[in-house]
C-alpha atoms as a PDB file:
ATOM      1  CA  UNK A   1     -11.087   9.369  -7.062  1.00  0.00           C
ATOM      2  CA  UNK A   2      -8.800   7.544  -4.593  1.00  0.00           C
ATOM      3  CA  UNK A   3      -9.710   7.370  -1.015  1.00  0.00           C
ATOM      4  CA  UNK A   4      -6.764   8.420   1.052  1.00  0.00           C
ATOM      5  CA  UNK A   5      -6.116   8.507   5.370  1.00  0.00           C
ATOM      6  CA  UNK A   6      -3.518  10.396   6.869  1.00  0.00           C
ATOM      7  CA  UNK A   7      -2.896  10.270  10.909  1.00  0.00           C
ATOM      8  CA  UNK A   8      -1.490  12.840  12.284  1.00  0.00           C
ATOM      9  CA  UNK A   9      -2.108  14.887   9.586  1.00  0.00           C
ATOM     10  CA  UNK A  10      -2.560  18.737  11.731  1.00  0.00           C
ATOM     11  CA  UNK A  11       1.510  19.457  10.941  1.00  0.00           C
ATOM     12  CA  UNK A  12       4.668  18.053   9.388  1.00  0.00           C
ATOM     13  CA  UNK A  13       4.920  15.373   7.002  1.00  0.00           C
ATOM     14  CA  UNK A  14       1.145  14.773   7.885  1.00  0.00           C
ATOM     15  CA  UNK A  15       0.198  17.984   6.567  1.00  0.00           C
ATOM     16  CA  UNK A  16       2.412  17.672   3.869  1.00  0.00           C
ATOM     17  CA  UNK A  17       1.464  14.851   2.667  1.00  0.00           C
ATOM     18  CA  UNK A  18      -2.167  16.418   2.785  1.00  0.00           C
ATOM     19  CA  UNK A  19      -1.616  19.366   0.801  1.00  0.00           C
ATOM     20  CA  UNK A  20       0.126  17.840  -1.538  1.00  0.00           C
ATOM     21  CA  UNK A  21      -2.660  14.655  -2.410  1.00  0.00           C
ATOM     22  CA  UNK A  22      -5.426  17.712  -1.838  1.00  0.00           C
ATOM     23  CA  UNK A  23      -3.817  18.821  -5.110  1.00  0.00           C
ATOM     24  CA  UNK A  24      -4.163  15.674  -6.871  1.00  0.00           C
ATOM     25  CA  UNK A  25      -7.688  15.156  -6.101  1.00  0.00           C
ATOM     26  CA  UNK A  26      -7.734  12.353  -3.074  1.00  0.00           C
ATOM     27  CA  UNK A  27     -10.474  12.536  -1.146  1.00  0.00           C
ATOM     28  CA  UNK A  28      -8.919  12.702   1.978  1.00  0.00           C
ATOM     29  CA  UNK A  29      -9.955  11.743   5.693  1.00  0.00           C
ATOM     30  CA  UNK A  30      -7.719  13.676   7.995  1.00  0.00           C
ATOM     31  CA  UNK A  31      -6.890  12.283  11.368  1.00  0.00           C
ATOM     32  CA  UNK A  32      -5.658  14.091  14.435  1.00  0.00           C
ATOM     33  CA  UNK A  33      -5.983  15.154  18.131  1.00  0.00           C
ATOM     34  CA  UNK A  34      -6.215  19.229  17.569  1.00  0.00           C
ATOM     35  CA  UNK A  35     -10.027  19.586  16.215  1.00  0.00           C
ATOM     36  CA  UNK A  36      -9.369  22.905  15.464  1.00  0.00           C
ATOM     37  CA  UNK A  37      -6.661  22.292  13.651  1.00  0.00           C
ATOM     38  CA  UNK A  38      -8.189  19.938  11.610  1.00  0.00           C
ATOM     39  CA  UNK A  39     -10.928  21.867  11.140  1.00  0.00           C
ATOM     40  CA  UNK A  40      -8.384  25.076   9.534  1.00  0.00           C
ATOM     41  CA  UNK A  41      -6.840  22.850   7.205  1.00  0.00           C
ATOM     42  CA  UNK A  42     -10.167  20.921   6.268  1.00  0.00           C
ATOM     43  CA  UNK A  43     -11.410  24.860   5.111  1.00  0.00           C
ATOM     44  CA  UNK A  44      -8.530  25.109   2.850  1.00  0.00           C
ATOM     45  CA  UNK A  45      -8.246  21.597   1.403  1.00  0.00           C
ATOM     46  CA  UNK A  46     -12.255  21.414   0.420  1.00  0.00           C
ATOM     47  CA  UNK A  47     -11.474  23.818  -2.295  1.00  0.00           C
ATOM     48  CA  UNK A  48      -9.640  21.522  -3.871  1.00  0.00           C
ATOM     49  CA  UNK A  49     -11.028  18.084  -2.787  1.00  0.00           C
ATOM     50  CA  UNK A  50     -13.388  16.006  -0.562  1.00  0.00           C
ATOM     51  CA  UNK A  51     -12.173  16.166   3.272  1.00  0.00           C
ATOM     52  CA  UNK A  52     -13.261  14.312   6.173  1.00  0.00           C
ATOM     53  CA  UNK A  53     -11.718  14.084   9.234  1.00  0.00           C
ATOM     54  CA  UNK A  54     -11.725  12.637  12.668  1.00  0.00           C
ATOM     55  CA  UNK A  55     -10.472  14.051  16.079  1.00  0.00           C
ATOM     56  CA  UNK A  56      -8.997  11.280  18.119  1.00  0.00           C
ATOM     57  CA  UNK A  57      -5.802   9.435  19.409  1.00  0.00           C
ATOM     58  CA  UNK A  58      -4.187   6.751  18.039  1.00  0.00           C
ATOM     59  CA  UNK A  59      -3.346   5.740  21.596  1.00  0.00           C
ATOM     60  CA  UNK A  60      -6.836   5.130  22.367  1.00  0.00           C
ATOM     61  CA  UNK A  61      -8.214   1.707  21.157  1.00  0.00           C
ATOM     62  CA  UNK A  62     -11.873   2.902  21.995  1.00  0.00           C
ATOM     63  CA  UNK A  63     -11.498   6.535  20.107  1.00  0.00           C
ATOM     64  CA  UNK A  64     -10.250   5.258  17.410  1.00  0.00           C
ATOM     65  CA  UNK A  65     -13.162   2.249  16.919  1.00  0.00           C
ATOM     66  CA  UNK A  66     -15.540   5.152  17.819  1.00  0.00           C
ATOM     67  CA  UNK A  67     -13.809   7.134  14.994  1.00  0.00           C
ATOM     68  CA  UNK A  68     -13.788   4.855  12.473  1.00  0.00           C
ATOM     69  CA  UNK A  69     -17.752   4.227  12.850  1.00  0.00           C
ATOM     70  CA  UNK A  70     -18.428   7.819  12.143  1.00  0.00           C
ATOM     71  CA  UNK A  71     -16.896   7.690   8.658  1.00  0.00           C
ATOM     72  CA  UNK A  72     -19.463   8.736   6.234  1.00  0.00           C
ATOM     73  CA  UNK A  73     -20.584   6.207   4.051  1.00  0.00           C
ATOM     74  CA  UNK A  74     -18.834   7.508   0.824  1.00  0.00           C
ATOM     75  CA  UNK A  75     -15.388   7.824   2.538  1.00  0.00           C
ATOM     76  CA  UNK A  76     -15.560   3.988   3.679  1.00  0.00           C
ATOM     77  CA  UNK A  77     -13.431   2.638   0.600  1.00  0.00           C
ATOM     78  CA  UNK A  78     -10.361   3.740   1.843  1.00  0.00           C
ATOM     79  CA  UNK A  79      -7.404   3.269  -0.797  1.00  0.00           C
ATOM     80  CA  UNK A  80      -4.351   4.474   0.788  1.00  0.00           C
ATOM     81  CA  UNK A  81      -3.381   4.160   4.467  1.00  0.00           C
ATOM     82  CA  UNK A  82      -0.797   6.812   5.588  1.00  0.00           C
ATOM     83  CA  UNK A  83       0.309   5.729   8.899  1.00  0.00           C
ATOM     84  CA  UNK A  84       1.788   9.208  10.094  1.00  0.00           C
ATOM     85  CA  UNK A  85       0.918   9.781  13.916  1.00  0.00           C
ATOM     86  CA  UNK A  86       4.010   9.194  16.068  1.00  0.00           C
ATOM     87  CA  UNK A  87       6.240  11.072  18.773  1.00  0.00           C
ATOM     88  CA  UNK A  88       9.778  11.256  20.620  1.00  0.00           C
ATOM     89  CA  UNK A  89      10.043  12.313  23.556  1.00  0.00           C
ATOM     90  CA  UNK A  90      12.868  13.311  25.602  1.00  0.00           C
ATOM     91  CA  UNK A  91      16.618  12.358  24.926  1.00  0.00           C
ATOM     92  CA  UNK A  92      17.274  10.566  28.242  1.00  0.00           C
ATOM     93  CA  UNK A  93      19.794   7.279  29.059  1.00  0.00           C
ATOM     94  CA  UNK A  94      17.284   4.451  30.019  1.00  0.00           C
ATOM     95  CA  UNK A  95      18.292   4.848  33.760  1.00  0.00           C
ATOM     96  CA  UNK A  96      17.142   8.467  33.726  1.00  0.00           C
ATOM     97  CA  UNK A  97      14.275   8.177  31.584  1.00  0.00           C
ATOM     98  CA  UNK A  98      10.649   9.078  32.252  1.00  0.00           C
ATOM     99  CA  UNK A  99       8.493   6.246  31.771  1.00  0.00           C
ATOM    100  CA  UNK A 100       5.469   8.383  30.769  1.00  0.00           C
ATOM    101  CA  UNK A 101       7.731   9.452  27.745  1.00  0.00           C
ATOM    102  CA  UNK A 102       8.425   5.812  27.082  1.00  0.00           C
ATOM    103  CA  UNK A 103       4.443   4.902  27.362  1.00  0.00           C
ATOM    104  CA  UNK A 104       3.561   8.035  24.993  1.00  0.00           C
ATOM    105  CA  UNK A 105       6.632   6.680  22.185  1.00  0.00           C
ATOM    106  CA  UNK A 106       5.465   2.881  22.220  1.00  0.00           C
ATOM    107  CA  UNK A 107       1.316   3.705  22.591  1.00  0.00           C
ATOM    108  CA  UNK A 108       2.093   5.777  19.683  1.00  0.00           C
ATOM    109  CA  UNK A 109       4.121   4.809  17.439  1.00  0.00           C
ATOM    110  CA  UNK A 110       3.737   0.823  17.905  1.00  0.00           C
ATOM    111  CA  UNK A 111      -0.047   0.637  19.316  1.00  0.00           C
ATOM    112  CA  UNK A 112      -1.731   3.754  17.578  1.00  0.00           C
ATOM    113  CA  UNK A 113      -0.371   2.391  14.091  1.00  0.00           C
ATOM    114  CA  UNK A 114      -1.820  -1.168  15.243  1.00  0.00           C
ATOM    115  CA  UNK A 115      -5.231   0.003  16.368  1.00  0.00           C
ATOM    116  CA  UNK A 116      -5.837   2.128  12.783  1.00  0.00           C
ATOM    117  CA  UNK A 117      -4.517  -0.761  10.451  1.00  0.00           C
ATOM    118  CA  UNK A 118      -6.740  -3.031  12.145  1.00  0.00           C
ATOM    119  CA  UNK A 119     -10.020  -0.734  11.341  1.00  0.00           C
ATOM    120  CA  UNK A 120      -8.647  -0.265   7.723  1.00  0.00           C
ATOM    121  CA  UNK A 121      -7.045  -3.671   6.669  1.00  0.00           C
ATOM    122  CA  UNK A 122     -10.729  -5.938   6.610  1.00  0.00           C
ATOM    123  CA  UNK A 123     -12.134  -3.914   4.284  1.00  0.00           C
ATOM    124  CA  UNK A 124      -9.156  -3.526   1.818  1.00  0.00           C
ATOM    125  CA  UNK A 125      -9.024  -7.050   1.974  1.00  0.00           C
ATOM    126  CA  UNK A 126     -12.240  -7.539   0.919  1.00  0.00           C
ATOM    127  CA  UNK A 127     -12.128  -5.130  -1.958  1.00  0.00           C
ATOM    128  CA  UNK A 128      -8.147  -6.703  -2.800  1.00  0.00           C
ATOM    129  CA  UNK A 129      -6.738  -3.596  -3.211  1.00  0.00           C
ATOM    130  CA  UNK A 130      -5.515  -0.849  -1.094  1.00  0.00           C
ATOM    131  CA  UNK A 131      -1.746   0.853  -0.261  1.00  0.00           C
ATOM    132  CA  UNK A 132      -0.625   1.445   3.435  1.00  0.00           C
ATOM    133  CA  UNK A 133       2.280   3.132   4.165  1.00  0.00           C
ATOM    134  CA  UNK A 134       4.216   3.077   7.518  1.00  0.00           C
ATOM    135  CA  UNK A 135       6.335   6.425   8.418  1.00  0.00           C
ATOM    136  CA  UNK A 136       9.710   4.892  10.206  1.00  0.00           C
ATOM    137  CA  UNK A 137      13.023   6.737  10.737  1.00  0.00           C
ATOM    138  CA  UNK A 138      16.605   5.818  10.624  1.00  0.00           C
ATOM    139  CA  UNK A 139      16.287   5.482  14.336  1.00  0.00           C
ATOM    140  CA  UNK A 140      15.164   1.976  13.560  1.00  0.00           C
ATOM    141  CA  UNK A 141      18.344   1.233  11.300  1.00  0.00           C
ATOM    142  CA  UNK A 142      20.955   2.314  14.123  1.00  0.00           C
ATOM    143  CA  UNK A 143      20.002   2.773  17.791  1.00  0.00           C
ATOM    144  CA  UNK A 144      21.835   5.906  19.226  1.00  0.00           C
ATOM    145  CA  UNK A 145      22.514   6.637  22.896  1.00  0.00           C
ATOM    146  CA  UNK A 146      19.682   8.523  24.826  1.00  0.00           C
ATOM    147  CA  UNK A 147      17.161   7.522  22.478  1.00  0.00           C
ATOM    148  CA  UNK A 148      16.619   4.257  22.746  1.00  0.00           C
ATOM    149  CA  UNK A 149      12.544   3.246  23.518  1.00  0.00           C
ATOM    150  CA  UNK A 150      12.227   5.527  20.614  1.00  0.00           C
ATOM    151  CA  UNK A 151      14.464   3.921  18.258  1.00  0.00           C
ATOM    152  CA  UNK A 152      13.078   0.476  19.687  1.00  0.00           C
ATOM    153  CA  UNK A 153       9.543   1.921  18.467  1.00  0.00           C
ATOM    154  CA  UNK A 154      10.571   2.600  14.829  1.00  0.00           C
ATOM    155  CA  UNK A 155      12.026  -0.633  14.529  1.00  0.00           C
ATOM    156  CA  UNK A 156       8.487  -1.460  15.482  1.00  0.00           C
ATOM    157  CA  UNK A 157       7.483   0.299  12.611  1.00  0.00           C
ATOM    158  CA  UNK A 158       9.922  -2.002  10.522  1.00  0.00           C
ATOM    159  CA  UNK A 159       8.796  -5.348  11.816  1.00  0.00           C
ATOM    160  CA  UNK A 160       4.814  -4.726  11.546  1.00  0.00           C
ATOM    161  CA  UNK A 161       5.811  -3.374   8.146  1.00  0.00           C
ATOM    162  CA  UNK A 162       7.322  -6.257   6.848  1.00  0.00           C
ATOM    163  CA  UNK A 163       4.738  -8.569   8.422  1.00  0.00           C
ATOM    164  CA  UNK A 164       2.042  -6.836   6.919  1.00  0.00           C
ATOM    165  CA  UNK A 165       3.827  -7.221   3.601  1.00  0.00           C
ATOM    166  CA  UNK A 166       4.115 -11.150   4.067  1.00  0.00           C
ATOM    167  CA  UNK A 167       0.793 -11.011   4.966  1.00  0.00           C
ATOM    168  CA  UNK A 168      -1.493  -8.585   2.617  1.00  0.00           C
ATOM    169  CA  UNK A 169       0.379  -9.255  -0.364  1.00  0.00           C
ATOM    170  CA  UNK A 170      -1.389 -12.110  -1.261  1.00  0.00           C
ATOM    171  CA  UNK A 171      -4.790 -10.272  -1.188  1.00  0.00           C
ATOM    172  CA  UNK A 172      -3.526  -7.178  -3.513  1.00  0.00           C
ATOM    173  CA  UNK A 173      -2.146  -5.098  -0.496  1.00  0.00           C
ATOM    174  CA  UNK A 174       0.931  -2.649  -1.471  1.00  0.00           C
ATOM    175  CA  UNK A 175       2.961  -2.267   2.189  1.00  0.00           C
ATOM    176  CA  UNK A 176       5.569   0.805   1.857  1.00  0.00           C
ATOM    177  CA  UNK A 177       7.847   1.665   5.057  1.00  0.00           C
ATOM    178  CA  UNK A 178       9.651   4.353   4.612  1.00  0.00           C
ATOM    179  CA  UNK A 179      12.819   5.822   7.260  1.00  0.00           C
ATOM    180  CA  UNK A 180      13.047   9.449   7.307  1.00  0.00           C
ATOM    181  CA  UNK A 181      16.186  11.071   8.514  1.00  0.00           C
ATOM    182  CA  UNK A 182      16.612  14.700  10.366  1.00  0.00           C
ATOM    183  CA  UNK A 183      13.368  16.400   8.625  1.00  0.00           C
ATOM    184  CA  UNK A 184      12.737  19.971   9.802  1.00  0.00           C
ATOM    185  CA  UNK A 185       8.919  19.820  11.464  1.00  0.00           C
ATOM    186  CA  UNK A 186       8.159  19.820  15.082  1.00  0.00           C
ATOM    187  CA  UNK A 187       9.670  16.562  16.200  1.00  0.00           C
ATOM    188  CA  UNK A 188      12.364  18.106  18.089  1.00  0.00           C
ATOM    189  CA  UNK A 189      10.705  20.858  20.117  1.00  0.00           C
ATOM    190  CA  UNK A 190       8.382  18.202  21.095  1.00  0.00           C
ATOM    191  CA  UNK A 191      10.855  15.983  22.367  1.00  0.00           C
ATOM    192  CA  UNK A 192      12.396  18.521  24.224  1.00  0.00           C
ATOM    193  CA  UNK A 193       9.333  19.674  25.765  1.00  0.00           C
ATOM    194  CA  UNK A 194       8.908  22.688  24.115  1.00  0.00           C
ATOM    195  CA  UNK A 195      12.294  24.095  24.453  1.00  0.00           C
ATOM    196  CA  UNK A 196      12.531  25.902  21.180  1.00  0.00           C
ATOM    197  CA  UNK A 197      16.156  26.996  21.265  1.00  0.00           C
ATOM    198  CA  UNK A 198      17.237  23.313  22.049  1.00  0.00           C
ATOM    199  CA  UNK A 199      15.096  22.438  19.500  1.00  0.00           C
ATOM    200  CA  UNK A 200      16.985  24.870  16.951  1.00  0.00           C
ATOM    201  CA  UNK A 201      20.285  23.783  17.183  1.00  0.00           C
ATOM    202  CA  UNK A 202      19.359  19.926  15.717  1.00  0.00           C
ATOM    203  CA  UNK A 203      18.611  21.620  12.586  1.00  0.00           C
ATOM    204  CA  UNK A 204      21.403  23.884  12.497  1.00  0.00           C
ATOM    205  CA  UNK A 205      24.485  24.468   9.983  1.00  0.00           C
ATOM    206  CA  UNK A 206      22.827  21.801   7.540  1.00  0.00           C
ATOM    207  CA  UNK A 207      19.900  22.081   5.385  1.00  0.00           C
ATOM    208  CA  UNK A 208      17.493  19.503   6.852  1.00  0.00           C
ATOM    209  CA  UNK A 209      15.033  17.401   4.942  1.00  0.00           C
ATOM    210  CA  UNK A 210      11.284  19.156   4.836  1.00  0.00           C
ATOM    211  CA  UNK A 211       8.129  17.733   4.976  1.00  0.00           C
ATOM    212  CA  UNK A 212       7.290  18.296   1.596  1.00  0.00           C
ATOM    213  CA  UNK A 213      10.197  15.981   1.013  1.00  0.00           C
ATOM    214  CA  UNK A 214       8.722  13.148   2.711  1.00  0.00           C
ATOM    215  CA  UNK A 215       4.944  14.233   1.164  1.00  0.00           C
ATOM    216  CA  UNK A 216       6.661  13.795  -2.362  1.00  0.00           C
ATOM    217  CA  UNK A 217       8.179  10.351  -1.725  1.00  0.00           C
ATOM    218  CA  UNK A 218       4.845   9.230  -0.266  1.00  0.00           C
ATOM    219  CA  UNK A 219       2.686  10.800  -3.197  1.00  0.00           C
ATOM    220  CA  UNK A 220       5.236   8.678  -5.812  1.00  0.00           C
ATOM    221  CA  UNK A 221       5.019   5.550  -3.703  1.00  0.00           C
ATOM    222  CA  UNK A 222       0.619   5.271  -3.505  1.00  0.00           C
ATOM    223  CA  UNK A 223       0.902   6.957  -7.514  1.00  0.00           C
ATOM    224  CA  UNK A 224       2.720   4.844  -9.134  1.00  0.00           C
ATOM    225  CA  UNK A 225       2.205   1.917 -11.881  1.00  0.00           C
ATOM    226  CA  UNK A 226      -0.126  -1.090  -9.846  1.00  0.00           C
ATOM    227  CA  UNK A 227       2.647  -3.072 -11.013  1.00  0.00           C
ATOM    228  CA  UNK A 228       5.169  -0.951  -8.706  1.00  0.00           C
ATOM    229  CA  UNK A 229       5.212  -2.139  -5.127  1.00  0.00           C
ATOM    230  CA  UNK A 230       8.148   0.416  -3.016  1.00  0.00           C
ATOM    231  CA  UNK A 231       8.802  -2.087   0.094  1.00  0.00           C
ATOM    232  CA  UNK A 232      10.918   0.057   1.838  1.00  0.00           C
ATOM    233  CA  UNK A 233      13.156   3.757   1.163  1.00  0.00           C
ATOM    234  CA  UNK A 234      15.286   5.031   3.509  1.00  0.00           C
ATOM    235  CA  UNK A 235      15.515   9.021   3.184  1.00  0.00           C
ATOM    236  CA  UNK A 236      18.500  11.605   4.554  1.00  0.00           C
ATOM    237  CA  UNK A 237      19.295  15.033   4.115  1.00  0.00           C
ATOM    238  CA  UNK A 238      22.487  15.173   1.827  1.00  0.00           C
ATOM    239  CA  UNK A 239      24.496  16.172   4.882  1.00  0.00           C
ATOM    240  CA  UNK A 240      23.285  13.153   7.161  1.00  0.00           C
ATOM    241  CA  UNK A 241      25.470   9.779   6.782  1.00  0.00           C
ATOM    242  CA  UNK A 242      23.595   7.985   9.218  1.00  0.00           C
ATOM    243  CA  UNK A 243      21.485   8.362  12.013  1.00  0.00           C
ATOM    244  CA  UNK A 244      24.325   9.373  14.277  1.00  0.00           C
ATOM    245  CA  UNK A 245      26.150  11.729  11.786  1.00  0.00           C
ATOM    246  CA  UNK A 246      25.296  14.729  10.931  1.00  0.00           C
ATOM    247  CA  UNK A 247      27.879  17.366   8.707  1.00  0.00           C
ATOM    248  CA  UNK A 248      27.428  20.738  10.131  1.00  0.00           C
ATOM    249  CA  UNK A 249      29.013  23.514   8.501  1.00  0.00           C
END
């Protein structure tokens, strides 16, 4: 049985990706901010597999080295690496931005994907062997007006990717990075602060990616043949030609 961490795995491709490796027998360690959250889905997983998980931030260097101390001895091995936790927030020019929403965006998804590969890489490359997988977006291929610390933090994502790659390869390391484009979860009502209805009309007259989407490509990326290594896949919605364009009936 394969060892498997997910961050930020209380909703979207997270949970996803959860559900879906629950049903194919990982033992998973869930990681998230919302205890209780985790604490629903870890209810409904156990029926089908071993669940751990760990209430903290990613933003935090000191939770998460307190977190990953707690990790009972059986779930140590880890195997796969699912580097999920990340925000946006707002949709602001960089004159008008709120630098609060540019500390949450680059402590999250630059930092917080730092601070849990560090806890996890020592130990996979001790064992040589082991999977991580980076969750991107197109925001890193093009960077669009309004949005740019947060496209600036997925391309990030890209570089630490490909540097782990050149680096963890050696010692039996797969690294997969992988871009999502407009997937229907959360992301936009929480970078618009909660404002469902704005939040509605980025999804609407298309059908958007899901998360289950995402949870697929993940599941054949850490499944397939040890020969297989997927450096990088770059996922849209049939109606999405790039980051900026989007067909909308």
């Amino acid at each position: 049985m394969k060892t498997t961490l997910i961050t930020g795995a209380t909703s979207g491709i997270g949970k996803a990706t959860a559900y879906l490796l629950a049903q194919q027998k990982h033992q998973l360690i869930l990681c998230g901010r919302n205890e209780a959250a985790l604490e629903t889905i870890k209810n409904e997983l156990s029926q089908l597999t071993e669940v751990c998980t760990l209430a903290f931030d990613v933003r935090d260097r000191n939770q998460v080295e307190t977190a990953f101390k707690n990790i009972p001895d059986h779930f140590k091995n880890i195997d796969n690496l699912i580097n999920n936790a990340g925000n946006a927030h707002g949709l602001d020019s960089l004159e008008n931005g709120d630098m609060d929403d540019w500390d949450a965006m680059m402590d999250g998804n630059v930092k917080g994907l730092l601070y849990v590969s560090k806890q996890v890489i020592p130990q996979m490359k001790a064992r040589n062997s082991g999977h991580i997988v980076n969750i991107s977006s197109v925001a890193a291929r093009q960077t669009y007006a309004n949005g740019v610390v947060y496209c600036a933090s997925k391309k990030a994502v890209d570089t630490i990717s490909e540097g782990m790659r050149i680096e963890l390869t050696e010692f039996g390391i797969k690294v997969t990075n992988i871009q999502p484009g407009a997937v229907a979860t959360d992301f936009s009502k929480i970078r618009f602060k909660g404002d469902e209805e704005r939040a509605a009309t980025v999804y609407a007259g298309y059908e958007a990616l899901k998360a289950e989407d995402i949870a697929d490509a993940i599941s054949y990326c850490i499944n397939a043949p040890d020969r297989v290594s997927i450096a990088e896949l770059c996922i849209y919605p049939k109606a999405q030609a790039e980051p900026r364009i989007i067909y909308k009936k």
